[in-house]
Protein backbone atom coordinates (compact mmCIF):
# COMPACT_ATOMS: atom_id res chain seq x y z
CA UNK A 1 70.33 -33.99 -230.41
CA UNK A 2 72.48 -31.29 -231.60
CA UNK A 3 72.28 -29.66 -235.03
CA UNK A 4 74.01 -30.39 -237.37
CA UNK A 5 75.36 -27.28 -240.11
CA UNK A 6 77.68 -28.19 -242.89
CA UNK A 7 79.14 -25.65 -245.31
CA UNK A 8 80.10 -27.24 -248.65
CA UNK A 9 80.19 -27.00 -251.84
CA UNK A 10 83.26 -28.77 -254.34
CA UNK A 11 85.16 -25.33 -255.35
CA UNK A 12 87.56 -23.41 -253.25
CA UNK A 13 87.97 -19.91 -253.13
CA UNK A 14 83.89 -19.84 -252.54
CA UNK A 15 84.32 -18.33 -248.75
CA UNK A 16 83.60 -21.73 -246.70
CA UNK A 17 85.97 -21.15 -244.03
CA UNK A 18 85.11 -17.78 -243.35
CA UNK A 19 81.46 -18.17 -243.55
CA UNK A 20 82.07 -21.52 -241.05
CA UNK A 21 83.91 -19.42 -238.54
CA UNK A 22 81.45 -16.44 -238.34
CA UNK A 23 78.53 -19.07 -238.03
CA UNK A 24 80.00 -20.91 -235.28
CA UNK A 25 80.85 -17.65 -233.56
CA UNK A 26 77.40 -16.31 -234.04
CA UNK A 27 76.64 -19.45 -232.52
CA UNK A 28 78.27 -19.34 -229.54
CA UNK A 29 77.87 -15.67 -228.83
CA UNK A 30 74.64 -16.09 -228.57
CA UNK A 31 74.90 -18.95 -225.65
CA UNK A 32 75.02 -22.16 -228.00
CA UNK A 33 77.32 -24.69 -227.08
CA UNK A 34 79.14 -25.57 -230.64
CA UNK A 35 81.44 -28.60 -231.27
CA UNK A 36 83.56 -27.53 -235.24
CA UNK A 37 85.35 -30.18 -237.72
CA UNK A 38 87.34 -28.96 -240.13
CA UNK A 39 87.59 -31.82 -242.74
CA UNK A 40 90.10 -30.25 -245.20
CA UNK A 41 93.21 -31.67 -243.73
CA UNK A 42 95.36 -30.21 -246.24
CA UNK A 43 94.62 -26.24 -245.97
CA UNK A 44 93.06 -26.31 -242.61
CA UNK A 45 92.00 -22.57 -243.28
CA UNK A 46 88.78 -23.55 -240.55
CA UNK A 47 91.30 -25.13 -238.13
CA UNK A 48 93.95 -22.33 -238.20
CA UNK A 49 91.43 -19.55 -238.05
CA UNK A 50 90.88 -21.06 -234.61
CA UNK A 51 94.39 -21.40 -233.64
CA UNK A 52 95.36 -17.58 -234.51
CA UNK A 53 92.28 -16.48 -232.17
CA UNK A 54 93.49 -18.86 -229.29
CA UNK A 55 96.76 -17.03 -229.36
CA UNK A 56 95.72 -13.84 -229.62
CA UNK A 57 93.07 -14.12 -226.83
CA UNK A 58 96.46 -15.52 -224.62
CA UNK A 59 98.47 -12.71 -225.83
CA UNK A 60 95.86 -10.06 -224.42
CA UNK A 61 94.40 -11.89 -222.03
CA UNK A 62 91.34 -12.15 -222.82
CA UNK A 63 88.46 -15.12 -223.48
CA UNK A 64 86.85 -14.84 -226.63
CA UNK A 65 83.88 -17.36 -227.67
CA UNK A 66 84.88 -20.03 -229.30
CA UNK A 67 83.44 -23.77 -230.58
CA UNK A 68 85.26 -26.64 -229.31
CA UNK A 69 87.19 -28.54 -232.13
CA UNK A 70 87.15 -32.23 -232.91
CA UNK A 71 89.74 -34.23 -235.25
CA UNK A 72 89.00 -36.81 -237.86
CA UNK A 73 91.38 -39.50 -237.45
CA UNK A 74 93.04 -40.48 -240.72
CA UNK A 75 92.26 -44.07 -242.20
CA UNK A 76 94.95 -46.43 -241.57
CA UNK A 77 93.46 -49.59 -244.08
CA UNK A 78 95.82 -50.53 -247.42
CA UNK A 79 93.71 -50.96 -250.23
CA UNK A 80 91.93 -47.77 -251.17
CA UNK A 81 88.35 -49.26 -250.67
CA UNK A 82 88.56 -50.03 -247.50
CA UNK A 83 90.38 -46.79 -246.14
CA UNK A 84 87.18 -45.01 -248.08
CA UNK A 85 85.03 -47.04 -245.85
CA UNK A 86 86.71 -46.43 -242.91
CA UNK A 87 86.56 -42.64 -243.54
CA UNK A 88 83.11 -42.70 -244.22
CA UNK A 89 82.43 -44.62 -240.76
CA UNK A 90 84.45 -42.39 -238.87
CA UNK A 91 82.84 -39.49 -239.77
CA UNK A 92 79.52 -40.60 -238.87
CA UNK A 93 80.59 -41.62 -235.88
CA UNK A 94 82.26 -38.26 -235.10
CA UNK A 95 79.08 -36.47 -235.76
CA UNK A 96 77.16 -38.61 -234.30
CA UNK A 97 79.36 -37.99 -231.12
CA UNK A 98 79.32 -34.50 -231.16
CA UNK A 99 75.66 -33.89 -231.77
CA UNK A 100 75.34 -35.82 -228.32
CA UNK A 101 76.76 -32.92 -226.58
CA UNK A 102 76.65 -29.69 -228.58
CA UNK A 103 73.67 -27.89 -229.71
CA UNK A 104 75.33 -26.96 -232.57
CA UNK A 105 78.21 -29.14 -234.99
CA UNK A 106 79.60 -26.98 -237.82
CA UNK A 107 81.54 -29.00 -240.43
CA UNK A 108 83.19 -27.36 -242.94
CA UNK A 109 83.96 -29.56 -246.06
CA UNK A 110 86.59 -29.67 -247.92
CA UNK A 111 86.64 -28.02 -251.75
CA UNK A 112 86.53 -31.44 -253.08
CA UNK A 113 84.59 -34.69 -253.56
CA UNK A 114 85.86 -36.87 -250.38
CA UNK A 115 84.32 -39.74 -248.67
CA UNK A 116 84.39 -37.69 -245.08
CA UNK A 117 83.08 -35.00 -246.84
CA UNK A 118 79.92 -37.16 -248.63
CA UNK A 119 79.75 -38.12 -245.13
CA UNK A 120 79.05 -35.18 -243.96
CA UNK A 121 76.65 -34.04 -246.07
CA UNK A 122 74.52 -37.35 -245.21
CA UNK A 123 74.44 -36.13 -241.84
CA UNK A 124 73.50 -32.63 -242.57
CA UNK A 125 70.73 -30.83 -241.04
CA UNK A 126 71.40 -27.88 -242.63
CA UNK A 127 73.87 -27.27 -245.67
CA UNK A 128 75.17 -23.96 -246.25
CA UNK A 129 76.56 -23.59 -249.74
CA UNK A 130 78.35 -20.18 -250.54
CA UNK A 131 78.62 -19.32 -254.09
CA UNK A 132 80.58 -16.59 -255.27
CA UNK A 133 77.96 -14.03 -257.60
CA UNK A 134 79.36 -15.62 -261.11
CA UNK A 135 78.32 -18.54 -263.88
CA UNK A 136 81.60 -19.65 -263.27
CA UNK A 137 80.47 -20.54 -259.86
CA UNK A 138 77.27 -21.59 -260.79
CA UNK A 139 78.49 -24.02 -262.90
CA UNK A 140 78.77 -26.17 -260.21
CA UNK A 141 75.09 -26.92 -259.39
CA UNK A 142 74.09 -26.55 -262.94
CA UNK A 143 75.00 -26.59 -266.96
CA UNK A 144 74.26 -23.06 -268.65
CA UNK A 145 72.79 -23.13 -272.25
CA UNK A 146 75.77 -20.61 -274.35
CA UNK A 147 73.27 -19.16 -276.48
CA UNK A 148 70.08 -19.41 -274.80
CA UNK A 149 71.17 -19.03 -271.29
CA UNK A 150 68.47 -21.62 -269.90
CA UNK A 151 69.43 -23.36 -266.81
CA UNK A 152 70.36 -27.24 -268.02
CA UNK A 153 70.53 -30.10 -265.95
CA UNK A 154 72.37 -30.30 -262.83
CA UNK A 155 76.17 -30.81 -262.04
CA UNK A 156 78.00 -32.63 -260.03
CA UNK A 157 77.47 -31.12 -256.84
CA UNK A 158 73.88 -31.21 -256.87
CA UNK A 159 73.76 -34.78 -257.77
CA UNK A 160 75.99 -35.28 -254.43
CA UNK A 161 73.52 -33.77 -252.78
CA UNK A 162 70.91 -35.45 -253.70
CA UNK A 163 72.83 -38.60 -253.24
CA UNK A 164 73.18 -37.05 -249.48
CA UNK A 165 69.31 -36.46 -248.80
CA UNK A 166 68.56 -39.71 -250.05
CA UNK A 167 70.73 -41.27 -247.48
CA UNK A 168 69.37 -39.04 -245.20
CA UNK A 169 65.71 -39.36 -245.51
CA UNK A 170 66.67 -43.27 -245.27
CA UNK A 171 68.59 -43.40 -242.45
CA UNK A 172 66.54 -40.58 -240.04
CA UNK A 173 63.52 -39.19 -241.98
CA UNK A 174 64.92 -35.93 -241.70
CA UNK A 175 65.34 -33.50 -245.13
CA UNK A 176 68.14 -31.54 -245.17
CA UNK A 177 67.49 -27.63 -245.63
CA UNK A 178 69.68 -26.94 -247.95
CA UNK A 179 70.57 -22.93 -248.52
CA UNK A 180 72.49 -21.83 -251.21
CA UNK A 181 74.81 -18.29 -249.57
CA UNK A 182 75.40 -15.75 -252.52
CA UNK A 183 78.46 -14.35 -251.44
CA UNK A 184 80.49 -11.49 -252.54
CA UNK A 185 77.90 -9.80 -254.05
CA UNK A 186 78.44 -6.41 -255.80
CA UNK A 187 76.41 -3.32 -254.67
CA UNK A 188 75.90 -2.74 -258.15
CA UNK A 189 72.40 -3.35 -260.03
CA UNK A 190 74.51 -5.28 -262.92
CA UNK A 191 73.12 -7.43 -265.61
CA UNK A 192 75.20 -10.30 -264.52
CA UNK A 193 74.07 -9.77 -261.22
CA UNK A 194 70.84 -10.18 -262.62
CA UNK A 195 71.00 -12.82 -264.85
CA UNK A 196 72.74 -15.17 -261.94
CA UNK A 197 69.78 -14.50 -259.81
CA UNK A 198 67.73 -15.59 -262.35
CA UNK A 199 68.80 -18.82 -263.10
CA UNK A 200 69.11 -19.31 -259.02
CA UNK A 201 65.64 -18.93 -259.49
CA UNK A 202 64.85 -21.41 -261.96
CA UNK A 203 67.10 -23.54 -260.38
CA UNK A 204 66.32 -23.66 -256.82
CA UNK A 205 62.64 -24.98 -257.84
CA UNK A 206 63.78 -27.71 -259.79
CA UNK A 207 66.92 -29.61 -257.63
CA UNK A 208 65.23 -28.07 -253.77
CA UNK A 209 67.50 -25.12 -251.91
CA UNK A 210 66.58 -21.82 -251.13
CA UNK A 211 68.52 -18.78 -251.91
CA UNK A 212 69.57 -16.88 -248.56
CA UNK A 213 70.97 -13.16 -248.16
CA UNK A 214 74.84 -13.05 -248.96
CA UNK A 215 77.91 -11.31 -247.46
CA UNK A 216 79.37 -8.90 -249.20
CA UNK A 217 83.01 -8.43 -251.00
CA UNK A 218 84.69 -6.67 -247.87
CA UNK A 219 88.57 -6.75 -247.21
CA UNK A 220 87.70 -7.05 -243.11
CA UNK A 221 86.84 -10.85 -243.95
CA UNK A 222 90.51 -11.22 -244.94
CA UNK A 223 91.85 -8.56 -242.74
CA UNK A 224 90.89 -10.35 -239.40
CA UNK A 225 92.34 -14.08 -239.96
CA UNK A 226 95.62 -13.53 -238.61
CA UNK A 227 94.08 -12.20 -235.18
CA UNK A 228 91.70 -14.90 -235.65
CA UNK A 229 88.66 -12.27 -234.94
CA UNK A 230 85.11 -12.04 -236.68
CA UNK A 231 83.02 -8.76 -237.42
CA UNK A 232 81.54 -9.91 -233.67
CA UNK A 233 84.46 -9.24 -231.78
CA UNK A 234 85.21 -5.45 -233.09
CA UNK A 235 82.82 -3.85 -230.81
CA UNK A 236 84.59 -5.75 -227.93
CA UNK A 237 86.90 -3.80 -225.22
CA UNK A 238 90.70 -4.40 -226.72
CA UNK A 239 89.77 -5.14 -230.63
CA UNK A 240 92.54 -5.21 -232.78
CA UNK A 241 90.31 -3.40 -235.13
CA UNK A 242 88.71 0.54 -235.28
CA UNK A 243 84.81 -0.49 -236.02
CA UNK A 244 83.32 1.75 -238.66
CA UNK A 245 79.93 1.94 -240.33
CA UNK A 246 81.12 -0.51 -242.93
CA UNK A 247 81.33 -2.95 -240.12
CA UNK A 248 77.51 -2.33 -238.74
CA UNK A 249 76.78 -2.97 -242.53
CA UNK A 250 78.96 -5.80 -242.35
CA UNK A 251 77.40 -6.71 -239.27
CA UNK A 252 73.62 -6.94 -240.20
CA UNK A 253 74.33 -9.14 -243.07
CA UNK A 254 75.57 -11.60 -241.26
CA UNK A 255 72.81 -10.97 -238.78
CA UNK A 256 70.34 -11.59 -241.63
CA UNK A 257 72.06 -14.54 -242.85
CA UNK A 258 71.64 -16.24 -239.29
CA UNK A 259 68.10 -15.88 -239.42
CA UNK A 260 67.81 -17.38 -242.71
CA UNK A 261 69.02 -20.17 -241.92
CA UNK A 262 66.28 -21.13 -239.12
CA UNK A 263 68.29 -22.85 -236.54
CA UNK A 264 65.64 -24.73 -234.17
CA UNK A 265 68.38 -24.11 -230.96
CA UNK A 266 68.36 -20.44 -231.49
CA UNK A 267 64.15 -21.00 -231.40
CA UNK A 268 61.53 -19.47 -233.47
CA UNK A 269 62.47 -16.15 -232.87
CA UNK A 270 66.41 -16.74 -234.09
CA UNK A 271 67.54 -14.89 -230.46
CA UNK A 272 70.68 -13.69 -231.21
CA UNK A 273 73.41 -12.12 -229.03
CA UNK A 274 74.67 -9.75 -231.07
């Protein structure tokens, strides 16, 4: 059985896409066989990230690694509760699908609460949830006291969550590891820095994730979507971008992150190929 990865959380702008793209490009690179659903059908950032590499790997003739994508077919019943049901199916049955012949299925959710999307999280193995370094982020897993700053009870998110690992632990027995991404993180030692690690902290002991190393802000991540190429192409013979040092930086974070999150196909040892 393949594993499953979904990246989620329920606010956009958090860096879903691009961490789902470098993830299943790790993936690949380093001889996985990965199967990728994009289930925000509006933006499609996943999706297009996809198409711009295809085209630019055509355009210089050249094969770059690359997950195969499957499509969610839209619900065609009337009455809302039974197109939500049909959604929900189909999704399971999509994942179930590709975890029969991938070693690796990366979903990336949609910035919203969605009945493919609570799907998904059901049939999570691992859920990656990037959170940009602020409280306005964190908001989102848990309530902030104002003048205290004590971490209150948790949000919506969380509760979906744990609405997801319930159905999971009923249907397969299987908990879902569920790591929370700091992104964009400032090199700077700064209180708020601080203080948001803090409450992470507190948090992750009371509603179950663990906190893994982030990505830095770097303008490369936004640089490279129109080629459709990740940090783990730029070394490559014909790259569309001149590597520099901030790149190896660049590089070793997302290195790092990989072996955070444990995959079992990449075995104890997390052997990477890059």
């Amino acid at each position: 059985m393949g594993h499953v990865i979904v990246v989620g959380n329920e606010k956009g702008g958090a860096g879903k896409s691009t961490l789902s793209v470098h993830i299943a490009v790790a993936c690949a690179i380093s001889g996985l066989k990965v199967a990728a659903l994009d289930l925000d059908r509006r933006q499609r950032t996943f999706e297009r990230y996809f198409e711009n590499r295809a085209r630019w790997s055509a355009t210089h003739e050249t094969e770059l690694p690359t997950p195969d994508f499957f499509y969610l077919s839209k619900a065609t019943a009337e009455r809302r509760v039974d197109a939500e049901a049909e959604e929900t199916e189909a999704t399971r049955t999509l994942i179930a699908a590709m975890r029969d012949s991938h070693d690796i299925v990366l979903v990336d959710a949609p910035g919203a609460d969605t009945p493919a999307s609570r799907a998904a999280h059901a049939c999570a193995d691992t859920l990656v949830s990037p959170l940009n370094d602020s409280f306005i982020d964190f908001d989102l897993l848990a309530e902030i006291d104002p003048v205290t700053g004590e971490v209150g009870k948790p949000s919506v998110y969380a509760e979906m969550v744990w609405e997801a690992r319930k159905q999971k632990a009923a249907s397969r027995g299987k908990p879902i590891d569920w790591v929370l991404m700091r992104n964009r993180l400032s090199p700077l030692d700064a209180k708020n820095k601080r203080r948001v690690g803090d409450a992470l902290s507190a948090l992750a002991q009371r509603i179950g994730f663990r906190v893994a190393p982030g990505l830095s802000e770097r303008v490369i991540y936004r640089e490279m979507f129109t080629a459709g190429l990740t940090l783990l192409d730029l070394t490559d013979e014909g790259a569309a971008a001149t590597f520099t040092l901030s790149h190896v930086a660049a590089r070793q974070e997302l290195r790092d992150l990989i072996l955070a999150l444990k995959l079992p196909p990449l075995g104890e040892a997390g052997q990477l190929g890059f």
